[in-house]
N, C-alpha and C. Protein backbone atom coordinates (compact mmCIF):
# COMPACT_ATOMS: atom_id res chain seq x y z
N UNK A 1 -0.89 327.73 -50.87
CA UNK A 1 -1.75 328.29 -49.84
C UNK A 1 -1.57 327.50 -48.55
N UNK A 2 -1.72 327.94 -47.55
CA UNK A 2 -0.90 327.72 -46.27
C UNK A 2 -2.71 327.38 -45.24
N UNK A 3 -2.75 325.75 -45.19
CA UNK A 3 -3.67 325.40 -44.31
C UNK A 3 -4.06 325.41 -42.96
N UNK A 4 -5.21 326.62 -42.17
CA UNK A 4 -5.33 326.52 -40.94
C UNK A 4 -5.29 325.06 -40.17
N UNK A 5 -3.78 324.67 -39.76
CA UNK A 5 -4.05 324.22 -38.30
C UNK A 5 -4.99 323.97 -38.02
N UNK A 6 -5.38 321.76 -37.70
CA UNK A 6 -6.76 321.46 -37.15
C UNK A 6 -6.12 320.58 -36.00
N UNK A 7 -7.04 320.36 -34.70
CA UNK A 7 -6.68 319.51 -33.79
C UNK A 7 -7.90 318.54 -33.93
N UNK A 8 -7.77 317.20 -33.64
CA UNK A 8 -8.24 316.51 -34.00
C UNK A 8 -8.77 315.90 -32.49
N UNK A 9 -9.86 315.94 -31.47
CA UNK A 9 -10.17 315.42 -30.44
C UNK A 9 -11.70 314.01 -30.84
N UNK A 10 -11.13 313.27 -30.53
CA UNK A 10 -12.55 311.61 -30.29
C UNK A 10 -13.48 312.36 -29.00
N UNK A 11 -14.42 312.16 -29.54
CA UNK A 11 -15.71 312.72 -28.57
C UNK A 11 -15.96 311.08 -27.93
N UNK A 12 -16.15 311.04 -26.69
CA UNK A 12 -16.21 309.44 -25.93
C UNK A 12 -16.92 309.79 -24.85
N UNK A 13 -17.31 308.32 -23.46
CA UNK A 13 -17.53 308.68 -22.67
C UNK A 13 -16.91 309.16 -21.83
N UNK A 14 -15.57 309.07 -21.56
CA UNK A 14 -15.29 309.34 -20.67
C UNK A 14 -14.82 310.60 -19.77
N UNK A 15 -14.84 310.86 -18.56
CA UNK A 15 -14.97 312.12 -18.09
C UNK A 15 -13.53 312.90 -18.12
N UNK A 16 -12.03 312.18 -18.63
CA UNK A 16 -11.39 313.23 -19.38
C UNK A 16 -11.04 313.44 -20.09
N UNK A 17 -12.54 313.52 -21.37
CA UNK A 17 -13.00 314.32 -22.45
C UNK A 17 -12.97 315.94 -22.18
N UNK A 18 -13.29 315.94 -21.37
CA UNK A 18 -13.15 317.91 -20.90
C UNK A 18 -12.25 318.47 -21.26
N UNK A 19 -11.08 317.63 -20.55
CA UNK A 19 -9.91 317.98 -20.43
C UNK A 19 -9.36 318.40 -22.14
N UNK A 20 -9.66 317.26 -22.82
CA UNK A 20 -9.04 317.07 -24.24
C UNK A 20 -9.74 318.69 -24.76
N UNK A 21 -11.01 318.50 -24.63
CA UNK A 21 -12.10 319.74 -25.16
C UNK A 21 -11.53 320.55 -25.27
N UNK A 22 -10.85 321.45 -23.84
CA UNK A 22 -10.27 322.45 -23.18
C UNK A 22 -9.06 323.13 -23.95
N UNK A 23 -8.56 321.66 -24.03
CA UNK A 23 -6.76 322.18 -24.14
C UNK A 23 -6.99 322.79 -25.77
N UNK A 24 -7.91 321.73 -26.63
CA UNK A 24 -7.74 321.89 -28.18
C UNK A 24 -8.10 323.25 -28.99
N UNK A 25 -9.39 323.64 -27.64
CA UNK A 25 -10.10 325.24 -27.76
C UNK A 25 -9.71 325.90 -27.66
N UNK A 26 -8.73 326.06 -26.33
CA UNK A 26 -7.52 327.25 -26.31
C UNK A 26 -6.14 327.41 -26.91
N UNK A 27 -5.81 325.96 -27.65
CA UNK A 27 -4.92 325.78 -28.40
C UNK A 27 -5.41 326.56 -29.95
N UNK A 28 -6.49 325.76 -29.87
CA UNK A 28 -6.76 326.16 -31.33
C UNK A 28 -6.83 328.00 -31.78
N UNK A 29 -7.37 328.72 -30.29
CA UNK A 29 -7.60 329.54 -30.50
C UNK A 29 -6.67 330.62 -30.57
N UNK A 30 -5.66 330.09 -29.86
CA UNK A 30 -4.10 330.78 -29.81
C UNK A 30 -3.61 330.56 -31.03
N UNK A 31 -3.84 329.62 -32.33
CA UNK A 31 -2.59 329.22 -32.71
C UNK A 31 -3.96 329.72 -34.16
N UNK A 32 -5.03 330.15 -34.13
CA UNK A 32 -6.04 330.66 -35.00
C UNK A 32 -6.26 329.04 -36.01
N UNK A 33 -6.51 328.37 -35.27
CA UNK A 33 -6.87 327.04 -36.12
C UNK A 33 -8.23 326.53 -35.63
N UNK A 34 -8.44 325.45 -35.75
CA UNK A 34 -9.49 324.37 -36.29
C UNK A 34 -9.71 323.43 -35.30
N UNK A 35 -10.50 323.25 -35.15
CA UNK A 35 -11.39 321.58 -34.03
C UNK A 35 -11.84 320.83 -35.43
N UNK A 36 -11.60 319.91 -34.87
CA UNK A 36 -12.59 318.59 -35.49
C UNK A 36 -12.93 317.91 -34.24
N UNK A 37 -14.33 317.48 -34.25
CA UNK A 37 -14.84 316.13 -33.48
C UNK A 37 -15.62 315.32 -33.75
N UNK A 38 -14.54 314.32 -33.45
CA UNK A 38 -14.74 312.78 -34.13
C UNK A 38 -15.49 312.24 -32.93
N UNK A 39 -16.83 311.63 -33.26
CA UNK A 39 -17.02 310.23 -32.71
C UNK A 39 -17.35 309.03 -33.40
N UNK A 40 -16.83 307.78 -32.78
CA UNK A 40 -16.98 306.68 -33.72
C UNK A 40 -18.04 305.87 -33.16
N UNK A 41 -18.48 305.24 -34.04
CA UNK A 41 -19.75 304.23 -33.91
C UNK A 41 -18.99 303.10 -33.87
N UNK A 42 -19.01 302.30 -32.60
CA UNK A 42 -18.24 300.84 -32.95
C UNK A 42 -18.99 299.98 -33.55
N UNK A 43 -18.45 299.46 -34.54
CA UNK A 43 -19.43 298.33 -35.40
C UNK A 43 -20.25 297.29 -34.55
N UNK A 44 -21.32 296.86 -34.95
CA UNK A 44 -21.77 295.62 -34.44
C UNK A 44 -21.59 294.19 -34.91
N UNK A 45 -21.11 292.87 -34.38
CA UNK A 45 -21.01 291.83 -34.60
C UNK A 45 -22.11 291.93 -36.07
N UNK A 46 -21.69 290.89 -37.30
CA UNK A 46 -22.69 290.97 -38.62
C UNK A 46 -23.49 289.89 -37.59
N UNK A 47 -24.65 289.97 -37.77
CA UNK A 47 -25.90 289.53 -37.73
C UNK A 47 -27.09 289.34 -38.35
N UNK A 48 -27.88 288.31 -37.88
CA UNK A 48 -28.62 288.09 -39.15
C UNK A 48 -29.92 288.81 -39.00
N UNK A 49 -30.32 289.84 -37.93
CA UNK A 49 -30.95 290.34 -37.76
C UNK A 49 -30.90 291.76 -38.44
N UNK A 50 -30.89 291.89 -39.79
CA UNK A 50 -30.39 293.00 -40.13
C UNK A 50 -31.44 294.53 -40.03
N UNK A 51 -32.28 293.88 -40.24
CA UNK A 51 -33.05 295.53 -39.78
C UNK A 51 -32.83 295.80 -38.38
N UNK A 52 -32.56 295.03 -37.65
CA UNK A 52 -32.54 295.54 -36.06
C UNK A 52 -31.37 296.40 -35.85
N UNK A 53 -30.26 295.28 -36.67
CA UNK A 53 -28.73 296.44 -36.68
C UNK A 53 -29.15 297.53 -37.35
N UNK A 54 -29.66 297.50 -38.10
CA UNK A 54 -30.01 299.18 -39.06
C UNK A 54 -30.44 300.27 -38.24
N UNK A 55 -31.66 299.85 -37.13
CA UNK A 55 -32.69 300.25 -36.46
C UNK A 55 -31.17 300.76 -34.93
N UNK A 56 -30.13 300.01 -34.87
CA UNK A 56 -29.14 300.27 -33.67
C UNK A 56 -28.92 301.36 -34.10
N UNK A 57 -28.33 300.91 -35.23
CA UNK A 57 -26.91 301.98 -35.63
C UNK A 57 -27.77 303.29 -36.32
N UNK A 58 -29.00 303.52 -36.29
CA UNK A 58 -29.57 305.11 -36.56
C UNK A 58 -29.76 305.82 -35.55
N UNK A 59 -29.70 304.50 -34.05
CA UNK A 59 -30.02 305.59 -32.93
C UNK A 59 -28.09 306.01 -32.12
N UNK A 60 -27.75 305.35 -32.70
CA UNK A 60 -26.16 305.50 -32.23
C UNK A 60 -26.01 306.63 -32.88
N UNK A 61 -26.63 306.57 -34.29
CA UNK A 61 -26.02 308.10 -34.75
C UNK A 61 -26.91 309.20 -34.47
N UNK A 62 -28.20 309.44 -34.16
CA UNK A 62 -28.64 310.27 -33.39
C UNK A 62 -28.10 310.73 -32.20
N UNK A 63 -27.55 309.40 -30.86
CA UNK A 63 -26.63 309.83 -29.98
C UNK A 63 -25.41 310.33 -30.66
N UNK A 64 -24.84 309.64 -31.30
CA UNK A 64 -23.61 310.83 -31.78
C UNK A 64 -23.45 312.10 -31.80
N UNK A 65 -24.83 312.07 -32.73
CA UNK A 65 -24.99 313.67 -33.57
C UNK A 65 -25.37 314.56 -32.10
N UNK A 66 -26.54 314.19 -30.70
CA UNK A 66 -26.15 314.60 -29.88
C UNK A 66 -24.92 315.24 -29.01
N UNK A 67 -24.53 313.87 -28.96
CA UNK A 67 -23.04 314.10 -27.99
C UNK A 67 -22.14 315.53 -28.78
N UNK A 68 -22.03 315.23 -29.88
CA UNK A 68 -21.12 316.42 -30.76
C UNK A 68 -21.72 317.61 -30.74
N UNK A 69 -23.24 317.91 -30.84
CA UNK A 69 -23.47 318.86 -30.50
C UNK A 69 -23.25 319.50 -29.21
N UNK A 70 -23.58 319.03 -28.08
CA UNK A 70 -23.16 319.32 -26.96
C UNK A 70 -21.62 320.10 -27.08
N UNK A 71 -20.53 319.03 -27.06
CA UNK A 71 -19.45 319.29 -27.25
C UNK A 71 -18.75 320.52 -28.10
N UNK A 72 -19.72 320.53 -29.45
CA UNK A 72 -19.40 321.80 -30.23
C UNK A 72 -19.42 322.97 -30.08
N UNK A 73 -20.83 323.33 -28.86
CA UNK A 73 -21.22 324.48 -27.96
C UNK A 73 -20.74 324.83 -27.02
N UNK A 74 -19.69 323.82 -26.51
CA UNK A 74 -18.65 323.84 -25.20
C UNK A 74 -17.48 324.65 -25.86
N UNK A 75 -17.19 323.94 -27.12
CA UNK A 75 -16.00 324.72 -27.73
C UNK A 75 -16.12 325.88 -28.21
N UNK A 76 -17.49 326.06 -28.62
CA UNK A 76 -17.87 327.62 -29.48
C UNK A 76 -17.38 328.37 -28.13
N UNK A 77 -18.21 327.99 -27.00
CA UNK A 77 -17.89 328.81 -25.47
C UNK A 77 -16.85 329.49 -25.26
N UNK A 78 -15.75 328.39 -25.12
CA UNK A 78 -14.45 328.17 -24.99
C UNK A 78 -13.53 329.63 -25.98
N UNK A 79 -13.64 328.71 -26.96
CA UNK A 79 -12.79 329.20 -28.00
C UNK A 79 -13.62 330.45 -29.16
N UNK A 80 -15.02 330.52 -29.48
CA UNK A 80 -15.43 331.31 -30.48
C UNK A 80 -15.02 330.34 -31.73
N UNK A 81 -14.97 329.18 -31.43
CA UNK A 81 -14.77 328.39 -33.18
C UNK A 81 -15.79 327.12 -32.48
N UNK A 82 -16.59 327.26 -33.84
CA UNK A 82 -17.50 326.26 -34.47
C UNK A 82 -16.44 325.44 -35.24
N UNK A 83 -16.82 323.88 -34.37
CA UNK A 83 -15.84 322.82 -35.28
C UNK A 83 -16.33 322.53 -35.93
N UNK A 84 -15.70 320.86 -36.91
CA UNK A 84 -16.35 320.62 -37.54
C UNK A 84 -16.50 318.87 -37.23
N UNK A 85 -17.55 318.52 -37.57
CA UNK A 85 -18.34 317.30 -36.65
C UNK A 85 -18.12 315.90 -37.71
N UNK A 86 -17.90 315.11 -37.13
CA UNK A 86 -17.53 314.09 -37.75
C UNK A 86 -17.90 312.58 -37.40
N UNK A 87 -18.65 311.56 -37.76
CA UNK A 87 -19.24 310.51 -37.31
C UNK A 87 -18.72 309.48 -38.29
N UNK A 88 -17.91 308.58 -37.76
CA UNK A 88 -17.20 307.50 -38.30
C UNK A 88 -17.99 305.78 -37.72
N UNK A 89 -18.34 305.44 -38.47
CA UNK A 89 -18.48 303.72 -38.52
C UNK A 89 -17.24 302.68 -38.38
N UNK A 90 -17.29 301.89 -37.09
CA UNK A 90 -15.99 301.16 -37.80
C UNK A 90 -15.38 300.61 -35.77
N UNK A 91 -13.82 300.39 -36.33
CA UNK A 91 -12.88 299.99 -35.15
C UNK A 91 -12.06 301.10 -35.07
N UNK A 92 -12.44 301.84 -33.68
CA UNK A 92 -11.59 303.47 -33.24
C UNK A 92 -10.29 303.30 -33.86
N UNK A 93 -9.49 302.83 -33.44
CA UNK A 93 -8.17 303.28 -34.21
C UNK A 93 -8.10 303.16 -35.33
N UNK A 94 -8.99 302.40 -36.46
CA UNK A 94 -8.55 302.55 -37.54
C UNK A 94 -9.16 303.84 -38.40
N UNK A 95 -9.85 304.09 -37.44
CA UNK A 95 -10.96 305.44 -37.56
C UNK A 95 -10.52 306.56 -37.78
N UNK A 96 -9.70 306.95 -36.28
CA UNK A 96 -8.73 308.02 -35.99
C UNK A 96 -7.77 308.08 -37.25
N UNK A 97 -7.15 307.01 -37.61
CA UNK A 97 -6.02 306.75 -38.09
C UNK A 97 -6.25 307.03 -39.38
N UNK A 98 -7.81 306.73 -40.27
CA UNK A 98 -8.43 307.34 -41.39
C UNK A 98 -8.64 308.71 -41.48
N UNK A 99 -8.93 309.28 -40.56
CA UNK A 99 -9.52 310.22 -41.10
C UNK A 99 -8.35 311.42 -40.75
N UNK A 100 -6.55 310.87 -40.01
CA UNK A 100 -5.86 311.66 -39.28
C UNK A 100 -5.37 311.77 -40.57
N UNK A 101 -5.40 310.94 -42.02
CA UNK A 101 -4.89 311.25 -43.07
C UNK A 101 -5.41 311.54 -44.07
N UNK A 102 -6.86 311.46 -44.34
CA UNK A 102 -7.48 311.99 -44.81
C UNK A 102 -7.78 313.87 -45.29
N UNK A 103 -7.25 314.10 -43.68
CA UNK A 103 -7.32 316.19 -43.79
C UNK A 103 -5.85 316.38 -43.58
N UNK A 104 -4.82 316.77 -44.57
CA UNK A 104 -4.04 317.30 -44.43
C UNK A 104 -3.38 318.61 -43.30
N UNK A 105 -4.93 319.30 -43.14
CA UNK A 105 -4.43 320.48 -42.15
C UNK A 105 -4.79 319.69 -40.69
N UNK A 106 -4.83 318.31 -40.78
CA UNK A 106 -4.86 318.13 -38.88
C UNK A 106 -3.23 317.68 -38.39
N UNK A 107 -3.50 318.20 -38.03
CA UNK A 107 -2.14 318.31 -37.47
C UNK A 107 -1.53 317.60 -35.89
N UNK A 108 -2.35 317.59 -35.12
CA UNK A 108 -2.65 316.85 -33.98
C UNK A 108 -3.77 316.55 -33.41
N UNK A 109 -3.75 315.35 -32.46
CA UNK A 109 -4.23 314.41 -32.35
C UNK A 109 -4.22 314.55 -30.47
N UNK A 110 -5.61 315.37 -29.90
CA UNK A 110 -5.90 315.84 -28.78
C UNK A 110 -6.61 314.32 -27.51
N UNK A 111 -5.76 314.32 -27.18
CA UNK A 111 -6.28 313.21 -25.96
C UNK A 111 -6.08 313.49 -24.50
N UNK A 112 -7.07 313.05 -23.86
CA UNK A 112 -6.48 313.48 -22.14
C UNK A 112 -6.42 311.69 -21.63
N UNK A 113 -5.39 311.88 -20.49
CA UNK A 113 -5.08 310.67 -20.01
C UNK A 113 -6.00 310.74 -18.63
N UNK A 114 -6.14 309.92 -18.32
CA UNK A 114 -7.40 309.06 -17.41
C UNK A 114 -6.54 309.63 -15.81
N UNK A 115 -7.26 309.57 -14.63
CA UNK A 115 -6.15 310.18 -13.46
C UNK A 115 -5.94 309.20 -12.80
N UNK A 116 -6.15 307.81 -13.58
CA UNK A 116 -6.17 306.36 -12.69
C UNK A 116 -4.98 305.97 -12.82
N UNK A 117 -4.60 304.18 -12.86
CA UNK A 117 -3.55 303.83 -12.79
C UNK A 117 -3.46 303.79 -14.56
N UNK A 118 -4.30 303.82 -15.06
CA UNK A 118 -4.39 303.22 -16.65
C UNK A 118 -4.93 305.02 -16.82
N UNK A 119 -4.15 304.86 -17.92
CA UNK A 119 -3.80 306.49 -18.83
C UNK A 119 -5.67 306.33 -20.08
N UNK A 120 -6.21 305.34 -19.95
CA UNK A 120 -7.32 305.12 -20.99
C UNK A 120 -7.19 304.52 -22.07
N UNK A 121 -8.20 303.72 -22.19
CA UNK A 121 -7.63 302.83 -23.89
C UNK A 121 -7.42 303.60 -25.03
N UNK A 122 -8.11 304.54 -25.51
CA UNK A 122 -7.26 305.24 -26.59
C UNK A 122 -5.61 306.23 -26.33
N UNK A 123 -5.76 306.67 -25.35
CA UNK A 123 -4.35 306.63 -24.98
C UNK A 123 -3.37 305.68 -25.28
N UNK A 124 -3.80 304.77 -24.37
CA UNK A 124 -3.16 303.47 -24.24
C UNK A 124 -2.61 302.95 -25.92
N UNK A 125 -3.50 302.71 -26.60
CA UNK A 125 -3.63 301.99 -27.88
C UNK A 125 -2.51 303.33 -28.86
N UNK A 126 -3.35 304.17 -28.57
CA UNK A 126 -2.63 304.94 -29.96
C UNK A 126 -1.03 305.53 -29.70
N UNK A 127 -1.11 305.66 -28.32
CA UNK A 127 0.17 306.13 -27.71
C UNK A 127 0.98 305.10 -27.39
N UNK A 128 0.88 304.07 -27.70
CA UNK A 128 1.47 302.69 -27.66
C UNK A 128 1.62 301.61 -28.71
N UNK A 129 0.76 300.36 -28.65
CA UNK A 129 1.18 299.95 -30.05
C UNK A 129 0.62 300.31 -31.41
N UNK A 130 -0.68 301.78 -31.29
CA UNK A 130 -0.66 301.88 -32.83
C UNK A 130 0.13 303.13 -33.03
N UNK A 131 1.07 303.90 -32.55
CA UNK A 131 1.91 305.08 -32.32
C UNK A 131 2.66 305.52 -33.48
N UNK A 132 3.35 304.41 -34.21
CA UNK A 132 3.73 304.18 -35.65
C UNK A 132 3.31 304.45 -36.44
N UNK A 133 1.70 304.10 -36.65
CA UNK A 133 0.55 303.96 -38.09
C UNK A 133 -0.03 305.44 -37.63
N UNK A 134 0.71 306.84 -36.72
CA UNK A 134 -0.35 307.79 -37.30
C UNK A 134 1.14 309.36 -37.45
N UNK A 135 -0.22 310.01 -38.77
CA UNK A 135 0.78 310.62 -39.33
C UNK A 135 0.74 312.13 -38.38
N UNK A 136 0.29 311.63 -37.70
CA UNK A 136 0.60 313.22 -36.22
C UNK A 136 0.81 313.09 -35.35
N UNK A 137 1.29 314.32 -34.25
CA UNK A 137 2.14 313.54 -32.91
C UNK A 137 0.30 313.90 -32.35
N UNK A 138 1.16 313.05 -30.94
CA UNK A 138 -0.29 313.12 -30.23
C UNK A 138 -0.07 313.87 -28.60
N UNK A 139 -1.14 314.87 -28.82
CA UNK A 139 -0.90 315.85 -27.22
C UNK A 139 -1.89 314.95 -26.43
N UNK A 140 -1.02 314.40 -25.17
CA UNK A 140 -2.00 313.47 -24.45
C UNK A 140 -1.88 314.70 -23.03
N UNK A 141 -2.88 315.14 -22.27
CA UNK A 141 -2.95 316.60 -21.24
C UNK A 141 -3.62 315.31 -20.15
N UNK A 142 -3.10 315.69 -18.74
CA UNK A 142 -2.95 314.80 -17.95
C UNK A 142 -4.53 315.50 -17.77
N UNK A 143 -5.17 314.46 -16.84
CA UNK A 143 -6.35 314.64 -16.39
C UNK A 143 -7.12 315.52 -15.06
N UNK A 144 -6.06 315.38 -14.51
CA UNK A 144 -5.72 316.15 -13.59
C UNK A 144 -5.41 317.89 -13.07
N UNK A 145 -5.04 318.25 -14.11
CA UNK A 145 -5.03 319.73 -14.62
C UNK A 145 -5.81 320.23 -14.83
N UNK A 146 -5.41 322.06 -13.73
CA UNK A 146 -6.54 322.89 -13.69
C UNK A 146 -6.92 323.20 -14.89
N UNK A 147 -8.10 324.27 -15.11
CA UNK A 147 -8.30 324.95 -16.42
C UNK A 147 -7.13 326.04 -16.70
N UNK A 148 -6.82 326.55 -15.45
CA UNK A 148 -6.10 327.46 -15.32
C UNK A 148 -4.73 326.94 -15.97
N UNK A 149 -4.11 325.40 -15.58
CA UNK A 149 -2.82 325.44 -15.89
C UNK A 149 -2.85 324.79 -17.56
N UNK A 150 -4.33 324.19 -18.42
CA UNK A 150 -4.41 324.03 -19.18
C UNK A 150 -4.36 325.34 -20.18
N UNK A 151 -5.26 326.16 -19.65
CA UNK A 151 -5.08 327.40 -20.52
C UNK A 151 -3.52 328.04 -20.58
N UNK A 152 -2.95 327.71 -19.80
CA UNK A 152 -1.09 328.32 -19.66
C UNK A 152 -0.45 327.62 -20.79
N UNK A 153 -0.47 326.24 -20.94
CA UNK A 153 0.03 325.12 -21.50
C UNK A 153 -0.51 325.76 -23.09
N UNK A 154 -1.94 326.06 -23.12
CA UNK A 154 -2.85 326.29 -24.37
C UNK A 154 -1.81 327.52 -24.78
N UNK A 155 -1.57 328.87 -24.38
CA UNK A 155 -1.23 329.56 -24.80
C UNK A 155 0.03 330.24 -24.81
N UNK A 156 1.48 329.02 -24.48
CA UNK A 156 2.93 329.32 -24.78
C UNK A 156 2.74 329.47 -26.32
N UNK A 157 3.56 329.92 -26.28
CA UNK A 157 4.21 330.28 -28.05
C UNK A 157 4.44 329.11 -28.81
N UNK A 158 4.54 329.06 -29.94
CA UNK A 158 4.84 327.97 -30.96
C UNK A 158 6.38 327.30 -31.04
């Protein structure tokens, strides 16, 4: 049996997250596949304050579970596909890098690059020295790009 095609986008702060959103919705929707969105909880230093970390990390995942919602309703918009939501504990790349092997049908690995001099640290990191340790290529969509020339890009042929 032949697995729908998933793109795999990190939900973050930064503002070209859109971009990533964009490309994966109209990709996905051309190519009749799948969103996932990942956000990760970066761990906290162990401490001996442990109910307080407990008391952090429930409101991190409330913001999570926020942020993804948001994001999920952007893509329903977009594309007519409800993704599927994902909240990881831990150090981002080893995150990405878990869970990029974990689902067999993801297939790529959706990032937008920053319009500065620096392309963004997960760019940076995964498109650089962790580039090796992942088992999908990675579509990095400049930041800079209209919707218009993203949706062109979204919907060439295979």
């Amino acid at each position: 049996m032949k697995h729908r095609s998933k793109f795999l986008v990190v939900v973050d702060d930064t503002p070209e997250l859109q971009v990533a959103i964009r490309f994966a919705s109209k990709r996905a929707q051309n190519t009749k596949g799948g969103i996932i969105l990942l956000k990760i909880i970066e761990h906290l230093d162990p401490q001996h304050w442990q109910s307080v970390e407990e008391m952090i990390l429930q409101e991190a995942h409330e913001e999570a579970q926020k942020k993804l919602q948001k994001w999920s309703k952007i893509v329903h918009e977009l594309s007519g596909i409800t993704p599927e939501l994902s909240i990881k504990e831990g150090v981002a790349s080893q995150k990405i890098i878990e869970i990029l092997g974990e689902d067999d049908a993801l297939r790529f690995l959706v990032l937008a690059a920053s319009s500065g001099d620096q392309p963004g640290p997960l760019v940076s990191l995964l498109a650089g020295q962790k580039s090796g340790q992942l088992p999908v290529p990675i579509v990095v969509i400049p930041q800079n790009l209209s919707d218009e020339a993203i949706d062109d890009l979204a919907s060439r042929a295979e």
